[in-house]
Protein backbone atom coordinates (compact mmCIF):
# COMPACT_ATOMS: atom_id res chain seq x y z
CA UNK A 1 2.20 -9.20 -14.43
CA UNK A 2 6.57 -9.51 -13.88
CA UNK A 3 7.65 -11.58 -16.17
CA UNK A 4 8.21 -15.46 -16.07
CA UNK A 5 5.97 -15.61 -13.13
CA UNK A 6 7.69 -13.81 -10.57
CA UNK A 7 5.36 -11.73 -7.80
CA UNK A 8 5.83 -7.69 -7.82
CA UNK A 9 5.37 -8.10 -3.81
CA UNK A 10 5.77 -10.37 -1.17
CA UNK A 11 5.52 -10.91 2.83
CA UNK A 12 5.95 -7.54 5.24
CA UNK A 13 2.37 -8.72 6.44
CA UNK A 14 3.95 -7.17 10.31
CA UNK A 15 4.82 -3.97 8.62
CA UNK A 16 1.85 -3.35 6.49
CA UNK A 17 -0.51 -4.08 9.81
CA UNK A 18 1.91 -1.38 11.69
CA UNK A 19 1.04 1.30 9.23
CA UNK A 20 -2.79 0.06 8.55
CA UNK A 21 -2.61 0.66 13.16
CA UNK A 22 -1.11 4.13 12.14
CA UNK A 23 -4.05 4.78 9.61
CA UNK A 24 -6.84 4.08 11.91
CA UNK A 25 -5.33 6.41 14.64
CA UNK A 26 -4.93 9.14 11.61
CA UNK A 27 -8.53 8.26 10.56
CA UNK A 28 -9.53 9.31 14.19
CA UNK A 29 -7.83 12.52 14.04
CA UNK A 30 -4.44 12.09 15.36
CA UNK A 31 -1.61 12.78 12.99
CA UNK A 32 1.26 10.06 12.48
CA UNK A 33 5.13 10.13 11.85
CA UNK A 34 6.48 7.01 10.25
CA UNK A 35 9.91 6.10 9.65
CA UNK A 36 10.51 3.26 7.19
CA UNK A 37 15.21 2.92 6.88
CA UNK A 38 17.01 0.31 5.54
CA UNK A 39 19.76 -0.49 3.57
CA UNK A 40 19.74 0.20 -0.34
CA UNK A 41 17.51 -1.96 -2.15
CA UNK A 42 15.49 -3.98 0.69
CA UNK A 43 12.53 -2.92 -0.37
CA UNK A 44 11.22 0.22 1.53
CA UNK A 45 9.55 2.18 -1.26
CA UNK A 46 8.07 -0.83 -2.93
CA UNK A 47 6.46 -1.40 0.85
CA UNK A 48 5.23 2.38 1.48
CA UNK A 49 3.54 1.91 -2.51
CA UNK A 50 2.06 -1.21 -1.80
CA UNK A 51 0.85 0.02 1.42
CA UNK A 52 -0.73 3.09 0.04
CA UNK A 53 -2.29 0.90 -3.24
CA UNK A 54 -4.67 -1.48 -1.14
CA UNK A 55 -5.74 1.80 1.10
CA UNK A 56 -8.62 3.39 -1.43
CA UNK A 57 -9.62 6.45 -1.12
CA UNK A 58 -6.67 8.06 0.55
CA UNK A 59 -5.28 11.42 -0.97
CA UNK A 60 -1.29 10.63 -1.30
CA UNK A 61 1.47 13.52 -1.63
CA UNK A 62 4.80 11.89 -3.28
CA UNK A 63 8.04 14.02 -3.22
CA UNK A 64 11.57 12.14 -3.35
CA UNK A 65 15.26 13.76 -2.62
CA UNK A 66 17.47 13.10 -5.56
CA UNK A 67 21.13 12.85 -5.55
CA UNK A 68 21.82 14.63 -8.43
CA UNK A 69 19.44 17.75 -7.32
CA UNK A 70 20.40 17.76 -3.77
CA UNK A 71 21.48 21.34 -3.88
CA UNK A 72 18.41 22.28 -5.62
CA UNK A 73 17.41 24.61 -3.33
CA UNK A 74 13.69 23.64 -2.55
CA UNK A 75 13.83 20.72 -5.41
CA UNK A 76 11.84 18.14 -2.97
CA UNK A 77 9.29 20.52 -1.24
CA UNK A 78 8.41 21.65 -5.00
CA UNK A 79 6.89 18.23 -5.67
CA UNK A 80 4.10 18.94 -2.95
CA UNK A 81 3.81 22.22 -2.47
CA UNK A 82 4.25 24.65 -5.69
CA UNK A 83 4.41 28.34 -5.29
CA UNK A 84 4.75 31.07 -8.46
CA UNK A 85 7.55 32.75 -6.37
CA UNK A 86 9.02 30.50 -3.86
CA UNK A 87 10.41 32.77 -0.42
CA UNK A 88 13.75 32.25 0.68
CA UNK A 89 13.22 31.27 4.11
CA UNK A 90 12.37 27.74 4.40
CA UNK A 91 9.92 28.84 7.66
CA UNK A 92 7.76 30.87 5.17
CA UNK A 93 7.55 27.92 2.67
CA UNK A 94 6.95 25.70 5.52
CA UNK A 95 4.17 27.44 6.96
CA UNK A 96 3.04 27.49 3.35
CA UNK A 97 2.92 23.94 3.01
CA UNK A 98 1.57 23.19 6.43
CA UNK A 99 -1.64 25.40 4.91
CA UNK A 100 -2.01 23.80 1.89
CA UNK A 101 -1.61 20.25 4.03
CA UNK A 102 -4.50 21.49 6.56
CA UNK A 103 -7.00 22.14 3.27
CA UNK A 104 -6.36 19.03 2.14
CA UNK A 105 -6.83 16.88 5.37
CA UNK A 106 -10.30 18.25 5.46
CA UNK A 107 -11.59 16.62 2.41
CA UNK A 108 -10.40 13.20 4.14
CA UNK A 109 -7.23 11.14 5.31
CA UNK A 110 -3.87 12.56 3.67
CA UNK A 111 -0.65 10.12 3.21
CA UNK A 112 2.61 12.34 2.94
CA UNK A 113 5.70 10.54 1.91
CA UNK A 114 9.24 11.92 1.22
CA UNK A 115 11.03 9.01 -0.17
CA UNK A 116 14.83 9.25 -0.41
CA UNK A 117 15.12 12.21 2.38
CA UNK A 118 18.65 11.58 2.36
CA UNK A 119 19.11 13.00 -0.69
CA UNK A 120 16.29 15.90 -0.29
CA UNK A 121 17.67 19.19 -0.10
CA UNK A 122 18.81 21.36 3.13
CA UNK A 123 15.89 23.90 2.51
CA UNK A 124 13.16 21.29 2.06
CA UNK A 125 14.22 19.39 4.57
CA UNK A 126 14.22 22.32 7.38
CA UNK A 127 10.71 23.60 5.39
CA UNK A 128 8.92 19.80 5.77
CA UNK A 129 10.46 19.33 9.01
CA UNK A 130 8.72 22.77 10.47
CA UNK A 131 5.17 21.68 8.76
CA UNK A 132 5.63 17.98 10.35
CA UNK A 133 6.29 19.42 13.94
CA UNK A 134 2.95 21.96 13.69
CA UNK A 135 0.76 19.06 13.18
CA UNK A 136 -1.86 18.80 16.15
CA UNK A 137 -5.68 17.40 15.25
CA UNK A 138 -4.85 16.35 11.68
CA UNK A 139 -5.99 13.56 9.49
CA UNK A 140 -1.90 13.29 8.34
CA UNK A 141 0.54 10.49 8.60
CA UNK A 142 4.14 11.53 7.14
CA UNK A 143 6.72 8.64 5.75
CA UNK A 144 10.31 9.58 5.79
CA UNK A 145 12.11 7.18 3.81
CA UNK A 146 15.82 7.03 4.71
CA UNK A 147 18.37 4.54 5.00
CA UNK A 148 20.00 6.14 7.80
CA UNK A 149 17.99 7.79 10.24
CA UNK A 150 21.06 9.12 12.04
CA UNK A 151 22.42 10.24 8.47
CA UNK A 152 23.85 13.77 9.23
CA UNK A 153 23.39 14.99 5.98
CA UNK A 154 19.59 15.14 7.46
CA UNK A 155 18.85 18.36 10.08
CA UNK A 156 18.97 17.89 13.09
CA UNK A 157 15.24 18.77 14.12
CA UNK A 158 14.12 16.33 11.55
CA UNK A 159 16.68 13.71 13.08
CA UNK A 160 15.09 14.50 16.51
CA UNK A 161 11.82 14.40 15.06
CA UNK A 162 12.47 10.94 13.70
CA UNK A 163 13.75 9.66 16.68
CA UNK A 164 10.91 10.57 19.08
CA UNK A 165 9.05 8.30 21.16
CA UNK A 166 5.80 9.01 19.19
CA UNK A 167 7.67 8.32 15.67
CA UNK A 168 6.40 4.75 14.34
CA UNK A 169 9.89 2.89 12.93
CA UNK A 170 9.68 0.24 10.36
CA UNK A 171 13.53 -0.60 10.14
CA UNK A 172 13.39 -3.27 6.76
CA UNK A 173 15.48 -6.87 6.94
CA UNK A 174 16.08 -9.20 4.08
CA UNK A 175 13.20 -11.34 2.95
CA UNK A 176 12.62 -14.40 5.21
CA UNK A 177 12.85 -17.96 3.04
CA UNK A 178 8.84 -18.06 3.20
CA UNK A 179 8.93 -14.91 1.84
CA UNK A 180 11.52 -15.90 -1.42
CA UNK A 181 9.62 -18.94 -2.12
CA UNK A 182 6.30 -16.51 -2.38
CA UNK A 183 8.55 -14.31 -5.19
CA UNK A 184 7.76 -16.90 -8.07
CA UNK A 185 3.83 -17.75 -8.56
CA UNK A 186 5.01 -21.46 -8.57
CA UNK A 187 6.63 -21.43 -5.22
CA UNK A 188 10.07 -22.67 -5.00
CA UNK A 189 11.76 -25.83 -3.99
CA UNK A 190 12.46 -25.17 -0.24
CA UNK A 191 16.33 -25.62 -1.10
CA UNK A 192 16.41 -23.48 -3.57
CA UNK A 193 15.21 -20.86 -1.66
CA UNK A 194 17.24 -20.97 1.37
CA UNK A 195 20.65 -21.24 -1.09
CA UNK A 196 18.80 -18.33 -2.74
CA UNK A 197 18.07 -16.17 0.67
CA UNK A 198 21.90 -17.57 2.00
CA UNK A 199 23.44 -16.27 -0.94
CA UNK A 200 21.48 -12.53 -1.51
CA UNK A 201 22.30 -11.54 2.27
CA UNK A 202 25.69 -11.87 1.47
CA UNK A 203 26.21 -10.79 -1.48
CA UNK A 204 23.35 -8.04 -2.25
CA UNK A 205 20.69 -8.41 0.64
CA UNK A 206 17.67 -7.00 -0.88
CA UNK A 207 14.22 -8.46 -2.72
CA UNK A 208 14.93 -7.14 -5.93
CA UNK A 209 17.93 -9.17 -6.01
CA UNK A 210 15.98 -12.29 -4.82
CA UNK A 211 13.22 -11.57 -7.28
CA UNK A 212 16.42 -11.55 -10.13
CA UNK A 213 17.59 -14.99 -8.29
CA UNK A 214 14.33 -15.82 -8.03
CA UNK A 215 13.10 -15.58 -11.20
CA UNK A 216 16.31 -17.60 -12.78
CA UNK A 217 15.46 -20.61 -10.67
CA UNK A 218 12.20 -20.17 -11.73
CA UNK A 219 13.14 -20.89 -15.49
CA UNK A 220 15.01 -24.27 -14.76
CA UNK A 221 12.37 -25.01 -11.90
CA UNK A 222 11.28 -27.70 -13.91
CA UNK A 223 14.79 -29.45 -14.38
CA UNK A 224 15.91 -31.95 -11.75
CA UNK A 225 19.10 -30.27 -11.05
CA UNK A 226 17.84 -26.72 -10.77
CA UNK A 227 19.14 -25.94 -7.56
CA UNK A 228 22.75 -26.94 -8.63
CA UNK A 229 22.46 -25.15 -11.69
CA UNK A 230 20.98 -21.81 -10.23
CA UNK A 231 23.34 -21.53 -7.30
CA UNK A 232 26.12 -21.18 -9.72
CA UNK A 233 24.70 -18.47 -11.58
CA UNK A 234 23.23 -16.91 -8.33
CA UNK A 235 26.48 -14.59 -8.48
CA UNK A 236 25.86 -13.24 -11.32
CA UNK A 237 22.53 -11.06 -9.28
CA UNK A 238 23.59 -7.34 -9.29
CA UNK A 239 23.33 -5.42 -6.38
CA UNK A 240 20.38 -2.97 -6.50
CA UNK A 241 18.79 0.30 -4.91
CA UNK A 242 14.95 0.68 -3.71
């Protein structure tokens, strides 16, 4: 459990139902694209995890772009799909993956996610992107995580990919004051939660920081002037990156 009370997850109830809707049509044999963007921090990894933990049973790929590797030539696609000598032309390794992705789907619903595609490598990017598009009568739903789907540091095809018509977005907004009060196991004054949602979209919009905010107003919840007290302090939240 988080410490001093404070819940790991909270609301998105409209988003989770969009991608259990995406599941069934998946578990009837059409594959899925989802989209999940938002800003840094709002949450859109901790939603695709949660998402994926109260599905049982599903096999789930994980691969995530890092900033520091992002010239790794085929750094991302190597955390789902590992060869002994990896080809230099991302349509080989793509057609490689989109194999390995087709065995797989037979032995029941898959889950792809690339979190962090912003930061995924050129090659893995154009390899993913070429498995994604050759999907047909597969039991496959792919999550892109990205803040920006229009981010140009992404290809093109993906970015057309993203933005088609049959692509399911989930763009992520700042917790609603419901939602904060839900962040501490005793829920909080319904004050204290607004100041607390009033001050993290201006300041650092995300959960994470509400669940810091949170989490300090939980510890003087039981003092009369708590919401005075915790308001002050509420600048001291640091901005954070999900």
């Amino acid at each position: 459990m988080p410490p001093y009370g404070i819940v790991s997850f909270v609301g998105r109830a409209a988003e989770l139902a969009r991608l259990d809707a995406e599941l069934d049509e998946v578990r009837a044999g059409s594959p899925r694209i989802v989209l999940v963007d938002g800003q840094p921090g709002i949450g859109k990894t901790a939603l695709v995890r949660h998402f994926l933990g109260r599905s049982p049973g599903l096999t789930a790929l994980w691969a995530s772009g890092e900033q520091n590797e992002s010239r790794l030539s085929y750094g991302t696609v190597d955390q789902l799909y590992r060869t002994d000598a990896v080809p230099a032309d991302p349509l080989e390794v793509g057609a490689g993956l989109l194999e390995m992705l087709g065995d797989l789907q037979d032995r029941g619903e898959l889950v792809v996610v690339v979190d962090d595609a912003h930061w995924a490598d050129i090659a893995s990017l154009h390899a993913i992107t070429f498995a994604l598009r050759r999907l047909r009568a597969d039991r496959i739903m792919a999550i892109v995580i990205v803040r920006d789907p229009a981010d140009h540091h992404l290809p093109e095809g993906l970015r057309r990919m993203l933005a088609a018509e049959s692509t399911l977005r989930i763009s992520l907004a700042g917790l609603d004051v419901e939602e904060v009060q839900g962040l501490s196991e005793t829920p909080l004054p319904l004050r204290v939660a607004s100041r607390l949602r009033a001050h993290t979209r201006k300041s650092a919009p995300c959960p994470c920081s509400a669940r810091t905010g949170a989490r300090r107003a939980s510890r003087r919840s039981r003092v009369p002037a708590a919401g005075a007290s915790f308001v002050r302090d509420a600048g001291a939240v640091p901005p954070c990156r999900l």
